[in-house]
Protein backbone atom coordinates (compact mmCIF):
# COMPACT_ATOMS: atom_id res chain seq x y z
CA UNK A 1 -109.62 26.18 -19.38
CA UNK A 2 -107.19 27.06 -22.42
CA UNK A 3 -105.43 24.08 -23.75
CA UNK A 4 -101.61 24.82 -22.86
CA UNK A 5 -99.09 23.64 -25.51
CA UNK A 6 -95.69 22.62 -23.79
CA UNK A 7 -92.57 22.67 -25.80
CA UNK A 8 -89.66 21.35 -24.62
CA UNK A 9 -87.73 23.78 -25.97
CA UNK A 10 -89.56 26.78 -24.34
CA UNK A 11 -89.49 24.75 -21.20
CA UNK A 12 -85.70 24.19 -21.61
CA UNK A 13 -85.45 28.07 -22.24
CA UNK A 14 -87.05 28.71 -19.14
CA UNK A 15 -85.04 26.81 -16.84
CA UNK A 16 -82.26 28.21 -17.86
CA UNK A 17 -83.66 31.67 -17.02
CA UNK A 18 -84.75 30.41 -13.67
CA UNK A 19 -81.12 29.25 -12.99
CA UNK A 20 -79.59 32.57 -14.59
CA UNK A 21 -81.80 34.62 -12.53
CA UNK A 22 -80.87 32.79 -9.20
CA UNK A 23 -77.09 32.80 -10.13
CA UNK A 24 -76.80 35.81 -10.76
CA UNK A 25 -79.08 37.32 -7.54
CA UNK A 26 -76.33 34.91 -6.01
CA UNK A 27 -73.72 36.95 -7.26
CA UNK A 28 -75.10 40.01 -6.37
CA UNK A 29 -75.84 39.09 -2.89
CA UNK A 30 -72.30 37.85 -1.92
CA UNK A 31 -69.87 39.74 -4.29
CA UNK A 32 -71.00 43.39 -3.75
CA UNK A 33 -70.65 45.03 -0.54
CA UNK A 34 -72.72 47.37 -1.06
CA UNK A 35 -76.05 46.96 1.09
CA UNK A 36 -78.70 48.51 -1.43
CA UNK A 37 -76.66 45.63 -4.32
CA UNK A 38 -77.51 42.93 -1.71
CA UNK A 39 -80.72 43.41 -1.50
CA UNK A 40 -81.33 43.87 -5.12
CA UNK A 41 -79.31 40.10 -5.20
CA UNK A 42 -82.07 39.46 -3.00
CA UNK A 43 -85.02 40.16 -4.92
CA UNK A 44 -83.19 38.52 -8.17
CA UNK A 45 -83.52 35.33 -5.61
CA UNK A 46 -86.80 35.59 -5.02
CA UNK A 47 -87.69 36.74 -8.07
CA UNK A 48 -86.24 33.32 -9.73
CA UNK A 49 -88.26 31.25 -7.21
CA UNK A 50 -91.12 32.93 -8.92
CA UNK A 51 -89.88 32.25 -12.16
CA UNK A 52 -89.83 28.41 -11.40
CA UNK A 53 -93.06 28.46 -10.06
CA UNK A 54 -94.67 30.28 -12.85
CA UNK A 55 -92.76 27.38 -15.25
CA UNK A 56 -93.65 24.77 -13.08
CA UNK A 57 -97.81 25.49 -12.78
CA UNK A 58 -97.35 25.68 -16.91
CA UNK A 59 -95.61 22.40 -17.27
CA UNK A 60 -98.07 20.49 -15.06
CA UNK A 61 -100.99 22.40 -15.72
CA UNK A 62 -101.88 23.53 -12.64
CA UNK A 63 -102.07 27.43 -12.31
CA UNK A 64 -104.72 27.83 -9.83
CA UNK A 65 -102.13 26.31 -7.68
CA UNK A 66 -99.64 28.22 -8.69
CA UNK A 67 -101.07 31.47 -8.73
CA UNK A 68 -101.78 31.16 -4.54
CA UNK A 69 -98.19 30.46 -4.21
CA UNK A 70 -96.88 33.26 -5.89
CA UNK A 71 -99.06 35.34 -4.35
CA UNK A 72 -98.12 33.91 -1.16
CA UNK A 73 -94.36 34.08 -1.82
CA UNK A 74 -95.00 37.73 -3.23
CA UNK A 75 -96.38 39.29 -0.05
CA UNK A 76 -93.58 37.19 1.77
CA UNK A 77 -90.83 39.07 -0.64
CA UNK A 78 -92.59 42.52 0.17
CA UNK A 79 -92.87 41.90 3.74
CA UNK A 80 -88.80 40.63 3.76
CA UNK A 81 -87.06 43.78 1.20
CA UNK A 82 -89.43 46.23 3.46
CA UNK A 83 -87.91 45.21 6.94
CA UNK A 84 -83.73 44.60 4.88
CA UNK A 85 -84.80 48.40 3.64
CA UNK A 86 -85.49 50.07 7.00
CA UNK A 87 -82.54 47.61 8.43
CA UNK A 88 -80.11 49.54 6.02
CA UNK A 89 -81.92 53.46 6.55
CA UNK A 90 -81.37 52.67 10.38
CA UNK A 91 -78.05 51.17 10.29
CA UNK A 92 -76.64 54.28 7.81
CA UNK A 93 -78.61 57.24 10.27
CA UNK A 94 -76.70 55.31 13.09
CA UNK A 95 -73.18 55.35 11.08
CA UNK A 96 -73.52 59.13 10.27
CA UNK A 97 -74.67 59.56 13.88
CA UNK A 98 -71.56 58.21 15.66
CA UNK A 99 -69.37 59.80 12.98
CA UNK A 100 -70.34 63.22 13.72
CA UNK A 101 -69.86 62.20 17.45
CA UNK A 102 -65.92 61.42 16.75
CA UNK A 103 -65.91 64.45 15.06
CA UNK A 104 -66.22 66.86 17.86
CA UNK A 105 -66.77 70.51 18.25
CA UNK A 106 -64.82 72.90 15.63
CA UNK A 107 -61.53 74.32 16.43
CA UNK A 108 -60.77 71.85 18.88
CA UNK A 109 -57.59 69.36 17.95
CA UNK A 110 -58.84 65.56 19.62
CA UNK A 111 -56.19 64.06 20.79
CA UNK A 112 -56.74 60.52 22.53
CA UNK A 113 -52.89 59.26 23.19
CA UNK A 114 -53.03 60.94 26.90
CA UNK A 115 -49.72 63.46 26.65
């Protein structure tokens, strides 16, 4: 196996990406409203934790270990934006559903207050 060279300053460097990364998926997730925003705050998240491990398997030098847990968390992340995807697709068909319900048929004034 290579000989890895760790500098502290390209260490420091990347844990300050690794915290960048997860504050701003944090932002992402909780400031925006939008659903489609949230889960791309979501994958910044996830995508951070894979950041750290990557930094962490270089500073001990272990990336055989390393490399099964990304690929673990990986297929976990795939698994997780694939079900919050088809969540949203079913949740927005279901909106557009019940508002063309209210809607009624053309022509026709609705008038709910009983007079």
């Amino acid at each position: 196996m290579t000989n890895l060279v760790s500098s502290t300053s390209v260490l420091t460097i990347g844990h300050v990406c690794v915290v960048a990364v997860f504050m701003i998926g944090l932002l992402c997730f909780f400031v925006r409203p939008s659903a489609f925003r949230q889960i791309a705050g979501l994958k910044l998240l996830l995508q951070s934790v894979s950041l750290g491990l990557v930094l962490t398997g270089w500073e001990r030098h272990d990336l055989r270990l390393v490399q099964s847990m990304i690929v673990s968390t990986l297929l976990v992340e795939a698994i997780v934006i694939g079900l919050a995807l088809t969540m949203i697709i079913r949740m927005n068909r279901h909106q557009q559903l019940a508002e063309s319900e209210d809607m009624g048929p053309p022509g026709e004034d609705r008038d709910d207050s009983g007079a």
